[in-house]
Each structure stands twice: as C-alpha cells, then as structure tokens.
C-alpha atoms as a PDB file:
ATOM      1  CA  UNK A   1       0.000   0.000   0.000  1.00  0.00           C
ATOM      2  CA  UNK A   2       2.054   3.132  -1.014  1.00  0.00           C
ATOM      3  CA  UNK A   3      -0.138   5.402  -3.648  1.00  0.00           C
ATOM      4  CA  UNK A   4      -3.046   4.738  -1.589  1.00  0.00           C
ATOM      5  CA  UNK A   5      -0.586   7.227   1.003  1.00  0.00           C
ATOM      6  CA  UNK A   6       0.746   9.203  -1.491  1.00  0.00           C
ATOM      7  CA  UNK A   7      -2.717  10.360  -2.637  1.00  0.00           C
ATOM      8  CA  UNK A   8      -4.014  11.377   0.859  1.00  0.00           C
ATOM      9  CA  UNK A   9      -0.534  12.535   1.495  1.00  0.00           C
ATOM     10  CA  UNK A  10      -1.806  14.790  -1.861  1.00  0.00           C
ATOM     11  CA  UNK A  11      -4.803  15.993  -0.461  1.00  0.00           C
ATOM     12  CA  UNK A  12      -3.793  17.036   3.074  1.00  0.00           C
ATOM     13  CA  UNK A  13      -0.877  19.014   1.198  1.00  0.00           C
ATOM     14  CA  UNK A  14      -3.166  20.386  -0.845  1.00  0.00           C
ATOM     15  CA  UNK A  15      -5.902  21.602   1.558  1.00  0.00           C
ATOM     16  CA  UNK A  16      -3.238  22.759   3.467  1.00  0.00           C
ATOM     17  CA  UNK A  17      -1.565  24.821   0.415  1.00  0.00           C
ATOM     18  CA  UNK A  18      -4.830  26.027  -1.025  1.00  0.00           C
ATOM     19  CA  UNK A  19      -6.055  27.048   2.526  1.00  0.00           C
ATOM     20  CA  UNK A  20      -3.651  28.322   4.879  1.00  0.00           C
ATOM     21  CA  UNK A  21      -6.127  26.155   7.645  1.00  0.00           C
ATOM     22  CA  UNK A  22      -5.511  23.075   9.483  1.00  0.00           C
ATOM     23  CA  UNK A  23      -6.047  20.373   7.243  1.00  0.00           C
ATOM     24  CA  UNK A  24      -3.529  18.354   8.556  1.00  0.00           C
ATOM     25  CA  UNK A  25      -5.789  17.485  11.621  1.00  0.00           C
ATOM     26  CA  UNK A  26      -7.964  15.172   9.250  1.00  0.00           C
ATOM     27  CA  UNK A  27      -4.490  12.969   8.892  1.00  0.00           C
ATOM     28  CA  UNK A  28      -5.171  10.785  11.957  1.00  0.00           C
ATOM     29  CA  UNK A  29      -8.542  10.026  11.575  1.00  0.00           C
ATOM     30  CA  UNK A  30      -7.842   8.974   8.190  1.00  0.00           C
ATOM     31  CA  UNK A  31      -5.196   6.769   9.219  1.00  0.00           C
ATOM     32  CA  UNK A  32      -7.594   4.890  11.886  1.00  0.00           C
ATOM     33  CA  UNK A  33     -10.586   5.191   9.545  1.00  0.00           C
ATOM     34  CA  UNK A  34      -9.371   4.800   6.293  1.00  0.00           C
ATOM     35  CA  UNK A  35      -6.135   2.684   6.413  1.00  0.00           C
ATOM     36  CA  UNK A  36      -7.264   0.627   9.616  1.00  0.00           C
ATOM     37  CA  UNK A  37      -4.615   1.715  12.144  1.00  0.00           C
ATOM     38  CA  UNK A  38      -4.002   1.569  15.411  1.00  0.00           C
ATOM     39  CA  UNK A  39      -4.736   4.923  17.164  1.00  0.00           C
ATOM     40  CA  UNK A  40      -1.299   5.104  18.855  1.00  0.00           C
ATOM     41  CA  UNK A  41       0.895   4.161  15.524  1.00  0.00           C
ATOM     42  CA  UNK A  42      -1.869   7.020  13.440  1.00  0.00           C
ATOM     43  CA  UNK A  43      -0.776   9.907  16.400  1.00  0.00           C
ATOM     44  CA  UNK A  44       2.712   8.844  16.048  1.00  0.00           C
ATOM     45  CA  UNK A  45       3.260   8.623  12.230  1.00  0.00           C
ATOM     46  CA  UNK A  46       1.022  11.689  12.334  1.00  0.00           C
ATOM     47  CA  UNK A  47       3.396  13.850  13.975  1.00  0.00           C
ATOM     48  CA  UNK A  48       6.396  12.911  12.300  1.00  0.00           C
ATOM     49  CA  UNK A  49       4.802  13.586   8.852  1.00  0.00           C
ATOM     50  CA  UNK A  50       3.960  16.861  10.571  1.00  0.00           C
ATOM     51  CA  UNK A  51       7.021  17.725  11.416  1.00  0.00           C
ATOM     52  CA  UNK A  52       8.960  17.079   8.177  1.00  0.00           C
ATOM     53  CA  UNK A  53       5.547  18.610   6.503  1.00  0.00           C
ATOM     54  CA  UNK A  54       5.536  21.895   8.350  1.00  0.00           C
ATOM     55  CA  UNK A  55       9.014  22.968   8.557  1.00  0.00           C
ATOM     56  CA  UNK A  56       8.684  24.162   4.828  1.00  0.00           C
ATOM     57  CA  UNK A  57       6.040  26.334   5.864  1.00  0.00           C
ATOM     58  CA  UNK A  58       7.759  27.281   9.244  1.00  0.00           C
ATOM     59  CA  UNK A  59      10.877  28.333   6.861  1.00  0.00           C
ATOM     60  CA  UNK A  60       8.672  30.356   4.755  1.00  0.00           C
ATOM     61  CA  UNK A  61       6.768  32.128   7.124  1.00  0.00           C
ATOM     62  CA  UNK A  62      10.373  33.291   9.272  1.00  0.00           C
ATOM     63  CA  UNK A  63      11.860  34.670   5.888  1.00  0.00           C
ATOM     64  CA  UNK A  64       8.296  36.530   4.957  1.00  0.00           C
ATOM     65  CA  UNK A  65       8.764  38.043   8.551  1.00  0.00           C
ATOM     66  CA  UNK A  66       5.349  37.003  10.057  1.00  0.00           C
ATOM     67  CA  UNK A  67       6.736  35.038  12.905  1.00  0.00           C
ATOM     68  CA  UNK A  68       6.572  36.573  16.628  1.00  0.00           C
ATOM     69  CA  UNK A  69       9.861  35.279  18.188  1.00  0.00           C
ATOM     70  CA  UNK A  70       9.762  35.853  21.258  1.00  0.00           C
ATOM     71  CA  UNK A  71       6.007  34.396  21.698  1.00  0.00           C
ATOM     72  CA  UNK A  72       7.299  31.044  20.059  1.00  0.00           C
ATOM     73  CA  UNK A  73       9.932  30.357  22.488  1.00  0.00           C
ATOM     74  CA  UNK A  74       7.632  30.877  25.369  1.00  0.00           C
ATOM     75  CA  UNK A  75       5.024  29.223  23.861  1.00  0.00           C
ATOM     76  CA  UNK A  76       7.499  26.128  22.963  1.00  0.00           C
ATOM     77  CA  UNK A  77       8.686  26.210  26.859  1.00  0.00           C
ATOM     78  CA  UNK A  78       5.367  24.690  28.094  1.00  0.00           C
ATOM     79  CA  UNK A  79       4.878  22.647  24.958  1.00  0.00           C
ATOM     80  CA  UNK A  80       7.839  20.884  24.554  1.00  0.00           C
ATOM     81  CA  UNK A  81       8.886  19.554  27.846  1.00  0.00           C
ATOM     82  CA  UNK A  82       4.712  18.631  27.916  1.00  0.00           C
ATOM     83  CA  UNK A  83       4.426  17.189  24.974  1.00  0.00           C
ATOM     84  CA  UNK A  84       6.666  14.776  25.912  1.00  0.00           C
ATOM     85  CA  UNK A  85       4.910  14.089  28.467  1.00  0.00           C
ATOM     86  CA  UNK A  86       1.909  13.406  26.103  1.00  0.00           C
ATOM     87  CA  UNK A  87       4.142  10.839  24.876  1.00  0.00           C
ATOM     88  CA  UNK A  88       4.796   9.608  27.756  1.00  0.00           C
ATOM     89  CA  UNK A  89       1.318   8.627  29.184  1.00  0.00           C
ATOM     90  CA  UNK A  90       0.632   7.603  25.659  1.00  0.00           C
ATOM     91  CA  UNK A  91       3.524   4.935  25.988  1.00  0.00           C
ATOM     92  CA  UNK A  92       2.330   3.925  29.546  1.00  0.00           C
ATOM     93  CA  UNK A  93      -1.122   3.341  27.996  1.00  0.00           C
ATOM     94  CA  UNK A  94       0.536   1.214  25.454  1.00  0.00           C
ATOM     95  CA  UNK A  95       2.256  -0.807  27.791  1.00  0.00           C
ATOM     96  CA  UNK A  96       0.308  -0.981  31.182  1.00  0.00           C
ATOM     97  CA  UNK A  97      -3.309  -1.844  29.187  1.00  0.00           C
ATOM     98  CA  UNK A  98      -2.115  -4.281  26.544  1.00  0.00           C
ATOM     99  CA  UNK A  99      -4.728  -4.584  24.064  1.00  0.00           C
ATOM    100  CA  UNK A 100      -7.208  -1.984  25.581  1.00  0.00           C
ATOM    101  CA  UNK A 101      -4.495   0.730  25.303  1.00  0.00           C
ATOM    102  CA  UNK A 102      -5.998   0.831  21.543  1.00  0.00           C
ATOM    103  CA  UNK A 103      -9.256   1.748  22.874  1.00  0.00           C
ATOM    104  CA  UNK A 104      -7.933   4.664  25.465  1.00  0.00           C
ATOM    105  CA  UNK A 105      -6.220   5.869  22.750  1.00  0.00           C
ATOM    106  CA  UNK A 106      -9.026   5.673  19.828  1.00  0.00           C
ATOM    107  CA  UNK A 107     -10.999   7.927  22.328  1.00  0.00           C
ATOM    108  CA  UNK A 108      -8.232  10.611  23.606  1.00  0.00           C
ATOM    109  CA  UNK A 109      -8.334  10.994  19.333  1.00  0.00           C
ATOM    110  CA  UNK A 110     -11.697  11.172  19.585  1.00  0.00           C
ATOM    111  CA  UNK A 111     -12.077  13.812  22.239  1.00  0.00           C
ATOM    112  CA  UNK A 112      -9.383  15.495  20.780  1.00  0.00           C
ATOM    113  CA  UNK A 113     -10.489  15.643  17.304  1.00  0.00           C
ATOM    114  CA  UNK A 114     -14.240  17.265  18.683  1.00  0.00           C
ATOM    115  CA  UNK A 115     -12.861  19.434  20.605  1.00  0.00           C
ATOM    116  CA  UNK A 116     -10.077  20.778  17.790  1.00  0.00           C
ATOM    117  CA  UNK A 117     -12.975  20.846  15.435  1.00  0.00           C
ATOM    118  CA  UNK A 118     -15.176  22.901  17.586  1.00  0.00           C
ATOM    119  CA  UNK A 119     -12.197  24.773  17.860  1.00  0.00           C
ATOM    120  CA  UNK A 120     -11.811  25.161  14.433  1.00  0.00           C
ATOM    121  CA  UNK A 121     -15.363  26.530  13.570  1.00  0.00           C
ATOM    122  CA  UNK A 122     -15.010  28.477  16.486  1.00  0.00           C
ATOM    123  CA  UNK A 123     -12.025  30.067  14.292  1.00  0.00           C
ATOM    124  CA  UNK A 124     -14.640  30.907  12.003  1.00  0.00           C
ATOM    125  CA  UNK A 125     -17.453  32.830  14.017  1.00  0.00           C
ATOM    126  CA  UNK A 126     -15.474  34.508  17.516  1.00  0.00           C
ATOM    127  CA  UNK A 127     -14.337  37.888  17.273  1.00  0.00           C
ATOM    128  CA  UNK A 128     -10.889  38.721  17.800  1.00  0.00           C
ATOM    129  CA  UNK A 129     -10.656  39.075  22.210  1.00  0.00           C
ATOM    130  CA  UNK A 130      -8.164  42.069  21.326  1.00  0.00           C
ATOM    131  CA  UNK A 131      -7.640  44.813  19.052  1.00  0.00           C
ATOM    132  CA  UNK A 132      -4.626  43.880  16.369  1.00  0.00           C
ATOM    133  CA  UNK A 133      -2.269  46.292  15.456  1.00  0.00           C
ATOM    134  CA  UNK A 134       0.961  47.121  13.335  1.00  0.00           C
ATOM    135  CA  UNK A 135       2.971  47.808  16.319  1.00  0.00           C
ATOM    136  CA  UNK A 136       5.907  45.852  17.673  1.00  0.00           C
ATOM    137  CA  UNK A 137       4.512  43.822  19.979  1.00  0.00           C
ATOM    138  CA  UNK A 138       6.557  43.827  23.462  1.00  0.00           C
ATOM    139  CA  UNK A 139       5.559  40.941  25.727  1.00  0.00           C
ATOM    140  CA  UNK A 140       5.087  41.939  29.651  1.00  0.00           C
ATOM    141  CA  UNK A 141       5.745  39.021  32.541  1.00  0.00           C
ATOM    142  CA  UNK A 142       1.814  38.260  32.208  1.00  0.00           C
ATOM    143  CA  UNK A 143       2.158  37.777  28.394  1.00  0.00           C
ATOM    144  CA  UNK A 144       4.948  35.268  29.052  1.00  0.00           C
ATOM    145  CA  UNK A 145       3.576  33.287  31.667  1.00  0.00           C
ATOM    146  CA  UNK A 146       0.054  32.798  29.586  1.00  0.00           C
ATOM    147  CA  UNK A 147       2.512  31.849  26.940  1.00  0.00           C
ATOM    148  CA  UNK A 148       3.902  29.102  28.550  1.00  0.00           C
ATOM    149  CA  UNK A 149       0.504  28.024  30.280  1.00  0.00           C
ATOM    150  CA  UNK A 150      -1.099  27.375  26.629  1.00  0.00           C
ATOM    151  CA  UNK A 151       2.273  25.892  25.208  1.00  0.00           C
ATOM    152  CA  UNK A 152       1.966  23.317  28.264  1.00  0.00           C
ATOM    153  CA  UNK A 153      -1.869  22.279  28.103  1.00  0.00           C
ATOM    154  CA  UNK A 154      -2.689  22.018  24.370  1.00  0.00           C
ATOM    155  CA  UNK A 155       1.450  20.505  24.059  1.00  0.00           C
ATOM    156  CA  UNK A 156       0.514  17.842  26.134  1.00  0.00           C
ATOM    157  CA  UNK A 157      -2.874  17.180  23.871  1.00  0.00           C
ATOM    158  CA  UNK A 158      -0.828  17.443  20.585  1.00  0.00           C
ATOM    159  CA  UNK A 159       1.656  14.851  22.462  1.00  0.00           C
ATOM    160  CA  UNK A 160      -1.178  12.638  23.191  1.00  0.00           C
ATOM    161  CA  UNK A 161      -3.439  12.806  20.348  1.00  0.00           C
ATOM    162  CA  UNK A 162      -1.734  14.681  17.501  1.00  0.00           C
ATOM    163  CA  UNK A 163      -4.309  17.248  17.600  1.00  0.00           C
ATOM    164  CA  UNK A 164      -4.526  20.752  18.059  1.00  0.00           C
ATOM    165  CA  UNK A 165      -1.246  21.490  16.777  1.00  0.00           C
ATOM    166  CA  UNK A 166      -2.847  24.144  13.876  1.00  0.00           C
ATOM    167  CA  UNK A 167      -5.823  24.583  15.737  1.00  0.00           C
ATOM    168  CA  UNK A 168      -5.872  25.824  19.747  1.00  0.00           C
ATOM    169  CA  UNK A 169      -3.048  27.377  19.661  1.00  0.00           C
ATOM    170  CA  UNK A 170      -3.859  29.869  16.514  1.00  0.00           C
ATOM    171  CA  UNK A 171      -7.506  30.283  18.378  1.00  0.00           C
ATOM    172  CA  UNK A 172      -5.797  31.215  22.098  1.00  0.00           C
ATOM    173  CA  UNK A 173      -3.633  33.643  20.557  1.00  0.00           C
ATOM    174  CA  UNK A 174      -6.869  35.485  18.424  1.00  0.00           C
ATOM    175  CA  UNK A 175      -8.088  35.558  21.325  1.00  0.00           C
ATOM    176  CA  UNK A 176      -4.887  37.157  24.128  1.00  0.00           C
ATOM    177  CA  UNK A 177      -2.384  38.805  21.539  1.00  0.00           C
ATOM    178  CA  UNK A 178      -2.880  41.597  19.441  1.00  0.00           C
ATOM    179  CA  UNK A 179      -1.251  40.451  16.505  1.00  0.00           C
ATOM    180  CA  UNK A 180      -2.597  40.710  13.029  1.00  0.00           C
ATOM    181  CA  UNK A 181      -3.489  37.768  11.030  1.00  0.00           C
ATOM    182  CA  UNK A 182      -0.461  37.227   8.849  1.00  0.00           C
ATOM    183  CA  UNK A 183       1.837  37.005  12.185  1.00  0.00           C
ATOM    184  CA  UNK A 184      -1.077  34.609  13.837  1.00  0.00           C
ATOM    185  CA  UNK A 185      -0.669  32.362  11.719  1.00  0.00           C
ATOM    186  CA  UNK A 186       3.003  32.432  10.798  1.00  0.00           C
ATOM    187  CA  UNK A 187       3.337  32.182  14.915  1.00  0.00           C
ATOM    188  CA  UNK A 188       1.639  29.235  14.823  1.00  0.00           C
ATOM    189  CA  UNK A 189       3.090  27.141  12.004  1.00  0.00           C
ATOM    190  CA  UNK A 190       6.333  27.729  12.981  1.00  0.00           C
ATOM    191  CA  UNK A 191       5.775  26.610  16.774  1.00  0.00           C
ATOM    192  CA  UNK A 192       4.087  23.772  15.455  1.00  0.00           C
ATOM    193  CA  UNK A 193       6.763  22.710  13.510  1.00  0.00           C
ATOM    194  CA  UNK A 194       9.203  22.979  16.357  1.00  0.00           C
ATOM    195  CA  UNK A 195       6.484  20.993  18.723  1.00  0.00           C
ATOM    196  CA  UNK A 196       5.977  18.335  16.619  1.00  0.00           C
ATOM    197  CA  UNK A 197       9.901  17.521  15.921  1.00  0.00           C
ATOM    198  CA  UNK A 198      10.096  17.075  19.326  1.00  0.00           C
ATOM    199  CA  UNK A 199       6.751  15.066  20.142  1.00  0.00           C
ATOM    200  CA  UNK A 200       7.813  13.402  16.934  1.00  0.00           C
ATOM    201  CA  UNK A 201      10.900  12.261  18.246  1.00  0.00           C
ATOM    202  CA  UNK A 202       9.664  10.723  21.166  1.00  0.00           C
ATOM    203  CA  UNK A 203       7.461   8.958  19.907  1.00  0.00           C
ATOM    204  CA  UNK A 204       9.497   7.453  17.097  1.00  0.00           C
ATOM    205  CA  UNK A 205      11.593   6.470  20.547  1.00  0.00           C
ATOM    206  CA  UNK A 206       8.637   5.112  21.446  1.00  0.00           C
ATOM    207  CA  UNK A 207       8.110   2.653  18.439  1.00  0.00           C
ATOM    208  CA  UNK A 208       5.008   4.339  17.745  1.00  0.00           C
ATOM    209  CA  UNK A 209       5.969   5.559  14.166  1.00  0.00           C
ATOM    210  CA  UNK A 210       5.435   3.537  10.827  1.00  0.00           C
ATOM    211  CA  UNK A 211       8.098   5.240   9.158  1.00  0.00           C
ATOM    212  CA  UNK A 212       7.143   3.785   5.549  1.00  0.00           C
ATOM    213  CA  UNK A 213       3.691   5.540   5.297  1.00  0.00           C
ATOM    214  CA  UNK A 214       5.544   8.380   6.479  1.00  0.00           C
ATOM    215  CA  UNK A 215       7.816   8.488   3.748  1.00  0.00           C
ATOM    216  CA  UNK A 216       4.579   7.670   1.678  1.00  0.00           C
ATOM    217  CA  UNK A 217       2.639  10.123   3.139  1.00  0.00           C
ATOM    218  CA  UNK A 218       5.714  12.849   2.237  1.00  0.00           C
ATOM    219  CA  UNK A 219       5.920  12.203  -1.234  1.00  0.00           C
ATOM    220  CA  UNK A 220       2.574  13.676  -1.662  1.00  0.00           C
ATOM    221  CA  UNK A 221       1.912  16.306   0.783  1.00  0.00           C
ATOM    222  CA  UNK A 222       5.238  18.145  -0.068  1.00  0.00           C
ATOM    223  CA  UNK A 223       4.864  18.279  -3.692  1.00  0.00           C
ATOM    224  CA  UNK A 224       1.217  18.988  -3.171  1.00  0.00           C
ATOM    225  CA  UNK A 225       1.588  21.970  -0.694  1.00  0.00           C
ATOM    226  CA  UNK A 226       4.585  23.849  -3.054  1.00  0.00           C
ATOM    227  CA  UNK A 227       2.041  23.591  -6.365  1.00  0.00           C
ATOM    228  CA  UNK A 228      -1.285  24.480  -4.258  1.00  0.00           C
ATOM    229  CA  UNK A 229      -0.113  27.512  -2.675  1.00  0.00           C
ATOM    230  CA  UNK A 230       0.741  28.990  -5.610  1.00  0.00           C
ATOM    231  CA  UNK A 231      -3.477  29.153  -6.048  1.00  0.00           C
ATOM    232  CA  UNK A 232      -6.108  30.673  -3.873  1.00  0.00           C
ATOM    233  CA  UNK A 233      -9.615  28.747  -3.269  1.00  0.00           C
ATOM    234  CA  UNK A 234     -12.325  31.116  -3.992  1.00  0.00           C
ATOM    235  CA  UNK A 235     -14.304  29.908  -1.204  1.00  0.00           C
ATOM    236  CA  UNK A 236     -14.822  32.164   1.973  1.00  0.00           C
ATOM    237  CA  UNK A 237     -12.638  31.469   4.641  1.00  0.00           C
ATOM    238  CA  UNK A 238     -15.499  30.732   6.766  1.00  0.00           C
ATOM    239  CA  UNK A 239     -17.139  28.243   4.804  1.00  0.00           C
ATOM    240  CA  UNK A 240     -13.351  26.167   4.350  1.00  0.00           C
ATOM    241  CA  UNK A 241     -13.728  26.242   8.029  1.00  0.00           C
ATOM    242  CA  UNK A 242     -17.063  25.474   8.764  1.00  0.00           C
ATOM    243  CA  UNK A 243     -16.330  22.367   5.998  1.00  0.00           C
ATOM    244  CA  UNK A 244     -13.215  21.247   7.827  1.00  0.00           C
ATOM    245  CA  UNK A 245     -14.341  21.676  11.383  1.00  0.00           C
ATOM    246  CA  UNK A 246     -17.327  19.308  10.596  1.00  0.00           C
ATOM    247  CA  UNK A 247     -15.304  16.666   9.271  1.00  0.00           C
ATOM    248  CA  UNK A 248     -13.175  16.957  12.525  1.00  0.00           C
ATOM    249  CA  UNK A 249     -16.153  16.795  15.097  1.00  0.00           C
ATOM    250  CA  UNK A 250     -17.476  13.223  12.556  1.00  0.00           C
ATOM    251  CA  UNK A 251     -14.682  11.796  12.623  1.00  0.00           C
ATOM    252  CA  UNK A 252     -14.316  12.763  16.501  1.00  0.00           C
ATOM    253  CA  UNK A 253     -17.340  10.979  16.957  1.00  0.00           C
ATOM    254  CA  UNK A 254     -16.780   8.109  14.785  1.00  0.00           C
ATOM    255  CA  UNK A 255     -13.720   6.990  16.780  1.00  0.00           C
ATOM    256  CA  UNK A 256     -15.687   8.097  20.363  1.00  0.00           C
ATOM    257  CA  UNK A 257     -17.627   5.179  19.044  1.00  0.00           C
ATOM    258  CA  UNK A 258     -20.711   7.198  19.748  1.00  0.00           C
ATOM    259  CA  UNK A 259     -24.275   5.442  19.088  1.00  0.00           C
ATOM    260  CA  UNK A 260     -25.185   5.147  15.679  1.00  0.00           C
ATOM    261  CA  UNK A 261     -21.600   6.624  14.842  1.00  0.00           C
ATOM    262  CA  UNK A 262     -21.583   5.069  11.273  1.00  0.00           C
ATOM    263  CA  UNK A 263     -24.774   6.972  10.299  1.00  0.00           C
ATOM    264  CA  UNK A 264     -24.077  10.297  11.804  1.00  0.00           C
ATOM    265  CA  UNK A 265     -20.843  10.343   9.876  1.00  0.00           C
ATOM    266  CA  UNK A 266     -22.353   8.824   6.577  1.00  0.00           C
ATOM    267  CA  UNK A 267     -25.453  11.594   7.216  1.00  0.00           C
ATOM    268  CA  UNK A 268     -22.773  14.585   8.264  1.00  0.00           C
ATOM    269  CA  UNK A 269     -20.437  13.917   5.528  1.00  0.00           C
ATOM    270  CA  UNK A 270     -23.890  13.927   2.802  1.00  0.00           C
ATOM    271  CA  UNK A 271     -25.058  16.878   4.331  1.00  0.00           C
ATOM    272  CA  UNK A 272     -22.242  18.641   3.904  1.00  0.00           C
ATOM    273  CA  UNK A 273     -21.193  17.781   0.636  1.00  0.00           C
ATOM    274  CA  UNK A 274     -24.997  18.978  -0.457  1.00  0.00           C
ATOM    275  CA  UNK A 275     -24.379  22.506   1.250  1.00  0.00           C
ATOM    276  CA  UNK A 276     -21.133  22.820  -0.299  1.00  0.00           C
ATOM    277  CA  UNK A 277     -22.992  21.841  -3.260  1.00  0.00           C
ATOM    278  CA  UNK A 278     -26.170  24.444  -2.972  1.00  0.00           C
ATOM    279  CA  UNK A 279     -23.365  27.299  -2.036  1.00  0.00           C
ATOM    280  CA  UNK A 280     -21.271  26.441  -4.912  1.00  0.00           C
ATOM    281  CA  UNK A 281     -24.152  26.153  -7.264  1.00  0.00           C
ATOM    282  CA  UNK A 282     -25.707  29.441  -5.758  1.00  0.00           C
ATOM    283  CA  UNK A 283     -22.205  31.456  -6.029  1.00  0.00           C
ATOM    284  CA  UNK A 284     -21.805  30.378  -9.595  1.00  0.00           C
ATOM    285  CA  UNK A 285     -25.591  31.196 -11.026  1.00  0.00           C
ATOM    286  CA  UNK A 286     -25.030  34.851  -9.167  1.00  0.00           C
ATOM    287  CA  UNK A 287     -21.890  35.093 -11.139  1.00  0.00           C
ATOM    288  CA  UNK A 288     -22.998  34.195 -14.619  1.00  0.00           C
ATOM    289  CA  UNK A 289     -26.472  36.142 -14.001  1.00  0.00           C
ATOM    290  CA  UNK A 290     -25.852  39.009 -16.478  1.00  0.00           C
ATOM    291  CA  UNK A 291     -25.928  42.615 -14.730  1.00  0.00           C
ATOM    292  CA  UNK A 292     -29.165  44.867 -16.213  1.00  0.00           C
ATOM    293  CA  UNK A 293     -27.805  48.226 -17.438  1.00  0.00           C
ATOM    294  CA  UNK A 294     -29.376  51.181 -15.424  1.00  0.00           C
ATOM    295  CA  UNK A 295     -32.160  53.304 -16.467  1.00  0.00           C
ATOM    296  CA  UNK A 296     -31.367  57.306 -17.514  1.00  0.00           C
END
C-alpha cells in the first residue's frame, strides 16, 4: 500500500496549500478510519509527517517576517517539555493496558479531534478578544507566563493525540495577543513545527511511528503543498472552516464510538457535501447572471 498514502498525502498538502487552515488534523482520523490503524501508531506517524511537513512552511513564514519570536519560544517552553509528556502517558497506555491501550487511545483521538474541530469553527465565528495592530509587539511578565501556560496544556494534547497542533493554539492567541493575522498564523506554524519535531521524536523512541507511510505520506503532501499555494480557493474562509471543522467533530465521533456513529458520519459527511454543493451552485448562477444596465 504506497499510492493509496501518497494520494491522501496529496490531499492534506493540498488543503493545506490552497487554505492556509488546518487540514492536517484530518491525517489521523484517516489513518484509523481509512487505512485501519491503530490509534497510537496514526498519532505517532502523524506527527512525524507533521514535522517534516511543516518545517517548509515554518521556513517560509520566518523569511516573509510574520513570525513573533519571542512568543514562540515561550510558547514552545510549556509545549515541549509537555508534549513529551503526552508521549509519555501515551507509551504507559501502550504498555500498562495491553490490548485496551488501543481503545484509550481511539478515544483521547476522539475527544481530541471534537474538541479541535469545535475549535476550528469556532475560528470561524469569535471575534478577535483584542484589538490587532501594526505595532511591535513587546511581551510583559503576564504575556509570558500565559505563553507558557497554553504551550503546556494544548502541548501535552498534541503529544497525546496529535491534535490541536494548527488549531488551539492559533484560536488562544486570536483571542490574548494583538497580533494581526499574517503574524497569527506564521506564529503558529512555525511553533508547530518545532512541537511536533520534538513530540515526533519521542514517539518514534517510542516505536510508535510507521516510518514507511511516512515516507509515503511525504511524497505527496510536499509536492502537493509547493504547487497548491501557488493558487487561492475562492471559497470564503469561513465556509473552508465550517467544511473542515465538521469533518473533525465526525470523525471525533466516529472513533468516540458514539451510538449510531456510522450513520451520523455517513449523514454529516452527505449533508455537507450537499451545502457545499447548494453554495457552490448558488455562487456560480449569481456570477454568470448578467448585470441589467441602469435606467437614464
């Protein structure tokens, strides 16, 4: 099995390129739904493909100057050592519950994956918590500490689960810092690259890493991110969100093993594909609708 990665591998590069957003959260459920595996080896592999995967954008962003340096390294001084940690429990699962660990595991992703996707569409809809501005942006002793505080708890889920890497932290700092957009999200891809080389690295101590879908995995997503960001999607950022959050909070519930989890993914994933559908179909008859000339 190695196009099978190389085309999903494709299309997370490619959301990701096209997008700017997080669609490198919808790697480990597709790895546990899709390719059948087990929820520790998906987080693992996961964040090693991350790693590798978003140190081209991390490189990027630094020489386009949109990354806060200073906020990083806090950040990445409660993330780090924690996601480690992460790692860490998520070994001690592995090895204290045998063949239930799966199960612990399948449901930290599953928890994880709800929550980033609420987090995700709550991207979409909450206005910013304070006012973004131009201005060099001087952190005080409370900025730092609040750093480190949100590098430790969601470093310790991205550890754990693999999620939330793209996702809390760009959401937290909308929400404390007053930095515009572009530095948001350069912020945030760069600290995510640094977290997940080192949650990556632990867990490829761990054995928790299947290094040839990785590789698999790379030779798509690479190529597919360079050619995809050269284009822009025409669709409103907050309908790529809304889209993407969704298929987080499914597949969230599909491996929560919720009642009736089959159908409410089946029934989301219809439903959404017939909105994106009726927008798409709505967007292009307003755009070929010819324009009446006005009256004298």
């Amino acid at each position: 099995m190695t196009w099978q990665f190389t085309l999903t591998g494709l299309l997370i590069g490619s959301i990701v390129g096209l997008t700017g957003m997080g669609g490198g959260s919808l790697m480990t459920p597709i790895l546990v739904i899709v390719f059948g595996f087990k929820p520790t080896y998906a987080v693992g592999t996961d964040i090693v493909h991350g790693a590798i995967f978003k140190t081209f954008g991390a490189i990027r962003h630094r020489r386009l100057g949109t990354v806060h340096g200073h906020l990083t390294l806090w950040m990445f001084l409660g993330s780090g050592p924690l996601s480690l940690a992460g790692v860490g429990v998520a070994s001690l699962i592995k090895h204290h519950y045998g063949d239930s660990a799966q199960s612990i595991e399948s449901y930290a992703v599953g928890a994880a994956l709800v929550a980033g996707g609420i987090g995700f569409l709550a991207k979409s809809f909450v206005k910013r918590g304070v006012q973004a501005n131009d201005r060099p942006f001087i952190l005080s002793k409370r900025d730092k500490i609040l750093a480190v505080i949100i590098g430790a708890v969601f470093g310790f889920v991205v550890g754990l689960t693999s999620v939330g890497s793209g996702t809390f932290f760009g959401l937290v700092m909308v929400l404390v810092y007053p930095l515009t957009m572009p530095k948001i999200v350069g912020t945030d891809i760069f600290h995510a690259a640094a977290l997940l080389w080192v949650a990556g690295i632990g867990h490829l101590v761990s054995g928790n890493v299947d290094l040839h879908a990785t590789a698999w995995l790379l030779t798509g997503s690479i190529p597919g991110v360079l050619i995809s960001s050269r284009f822009t999607v025409r669709l409103p950022d907050v309908v790529l969100r809304v889209a993407l959050g969704t298929i987080l909070v499914l597949s969230g519930i599909k491996l929560l093993n919720a009642p009736g989890s089959s159908w409410i993914l089946v029934a989301g994933l219809v439903a959404l594909g017939i909105g994106l559908a009726v927008y798409g179909l709505r967007a292009w008859l307003g755009r070929s609708r010819p324009v009446e000339p006005q009256r004298a």
